[in-house]
Protein backbone atom coordinates (compact mmCIF):
# COMPACT_ATOMS: atom_id res chain seq x y z
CA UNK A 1 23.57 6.25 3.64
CA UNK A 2 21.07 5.94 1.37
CA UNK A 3 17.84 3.75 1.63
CA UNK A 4 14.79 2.63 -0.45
CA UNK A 5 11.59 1.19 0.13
CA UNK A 6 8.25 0.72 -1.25
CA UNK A 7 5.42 1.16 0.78
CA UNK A 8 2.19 -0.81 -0.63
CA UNK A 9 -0.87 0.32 0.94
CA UNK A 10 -4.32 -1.16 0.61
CA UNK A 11 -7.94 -0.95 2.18
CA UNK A 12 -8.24 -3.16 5.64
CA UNK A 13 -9.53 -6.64 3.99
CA UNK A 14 -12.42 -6.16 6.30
CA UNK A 15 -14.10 -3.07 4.47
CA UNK A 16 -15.37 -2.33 1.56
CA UNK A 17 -13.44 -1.32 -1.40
CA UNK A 18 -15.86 0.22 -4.00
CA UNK A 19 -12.87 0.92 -6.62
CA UNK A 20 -11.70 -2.91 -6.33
CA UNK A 21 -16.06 -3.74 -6.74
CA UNK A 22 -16.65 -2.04 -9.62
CA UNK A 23 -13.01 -3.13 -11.38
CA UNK A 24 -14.02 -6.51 -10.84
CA UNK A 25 -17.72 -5.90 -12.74
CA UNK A 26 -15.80 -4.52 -15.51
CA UNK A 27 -13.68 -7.80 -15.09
CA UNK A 28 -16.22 -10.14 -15.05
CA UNK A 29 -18.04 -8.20 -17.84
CA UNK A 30 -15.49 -8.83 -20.19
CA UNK A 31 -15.90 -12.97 -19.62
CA UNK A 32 -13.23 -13.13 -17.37
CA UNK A 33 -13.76 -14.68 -13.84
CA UNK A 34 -11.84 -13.09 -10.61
CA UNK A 35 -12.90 -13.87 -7.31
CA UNK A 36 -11.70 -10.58 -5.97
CA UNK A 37 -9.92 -7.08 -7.35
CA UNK A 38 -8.52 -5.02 -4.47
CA UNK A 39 -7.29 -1.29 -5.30
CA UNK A 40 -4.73 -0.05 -3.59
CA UNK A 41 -1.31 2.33 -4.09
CA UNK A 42 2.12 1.98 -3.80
CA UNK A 43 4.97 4.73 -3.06
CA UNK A 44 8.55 4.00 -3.13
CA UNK A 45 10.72 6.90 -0.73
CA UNK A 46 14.58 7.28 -0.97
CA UNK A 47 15.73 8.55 2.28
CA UNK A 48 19.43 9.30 3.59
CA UNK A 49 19.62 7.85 7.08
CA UNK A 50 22.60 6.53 9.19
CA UNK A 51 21.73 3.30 9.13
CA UNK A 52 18.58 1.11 8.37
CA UNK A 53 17.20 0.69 11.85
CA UNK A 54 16.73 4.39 11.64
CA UNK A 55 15.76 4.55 8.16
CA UNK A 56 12.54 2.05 8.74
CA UNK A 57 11.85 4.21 12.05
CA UNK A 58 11.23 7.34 9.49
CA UNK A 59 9.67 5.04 6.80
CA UNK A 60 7.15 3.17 9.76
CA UNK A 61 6.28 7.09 10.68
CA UNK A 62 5.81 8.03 7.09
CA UNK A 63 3.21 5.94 6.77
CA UNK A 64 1.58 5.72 9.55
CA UNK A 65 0.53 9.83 9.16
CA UNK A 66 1.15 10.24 5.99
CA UNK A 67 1.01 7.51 3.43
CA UNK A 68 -1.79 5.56 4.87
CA UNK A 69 -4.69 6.63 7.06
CA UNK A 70 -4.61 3.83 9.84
CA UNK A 71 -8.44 3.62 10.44
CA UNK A 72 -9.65 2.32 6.74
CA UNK A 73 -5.77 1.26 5.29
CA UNK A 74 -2.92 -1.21 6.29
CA UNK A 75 0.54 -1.09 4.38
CA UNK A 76 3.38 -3.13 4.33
CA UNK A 77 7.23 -1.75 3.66
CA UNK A 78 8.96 -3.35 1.27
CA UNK A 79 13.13 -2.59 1.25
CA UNK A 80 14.05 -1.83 -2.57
């Protein structure tokens, strides 16, 4: 069966994000006032699986070596 999910991924709240800083200058240049701009990605993966348990198992995997790297990053998996 066939499964999708999006996978948004975004630096830890905690540390710095340079590309969400310097977003929110150009922001705030413009005369518009944000509080905060966070950068981050998201990936959406359609795997065949035999059933969902084992489909997030893959997915949870996915991004924990590949789509994220744990130390500076946190995700969250989104079924689609």
């Amino acid at each position: 069966m066939e499964y999708k999910f999006r996978i948004i991924v975004m630096p830890r709240k905690d540390l710095l994000d340079p590309q969400g800083r310097a977003v929110k200058r150009v922001i705030n240049d413009m005369g518009i006032d944000v509080k905060d701009v966070r950068i981050g990605k998201s990936i959406e993966v359609i795997i065949d699986a035999k059933n969902e348990e084992e489909a997030m198992k893959t997915i949870k995997e996915l991004s924990d070596k590949i789509f994220s790297n744990p130390i500076i990053e946190d995700y969250i998996i989104e079924r689609i």
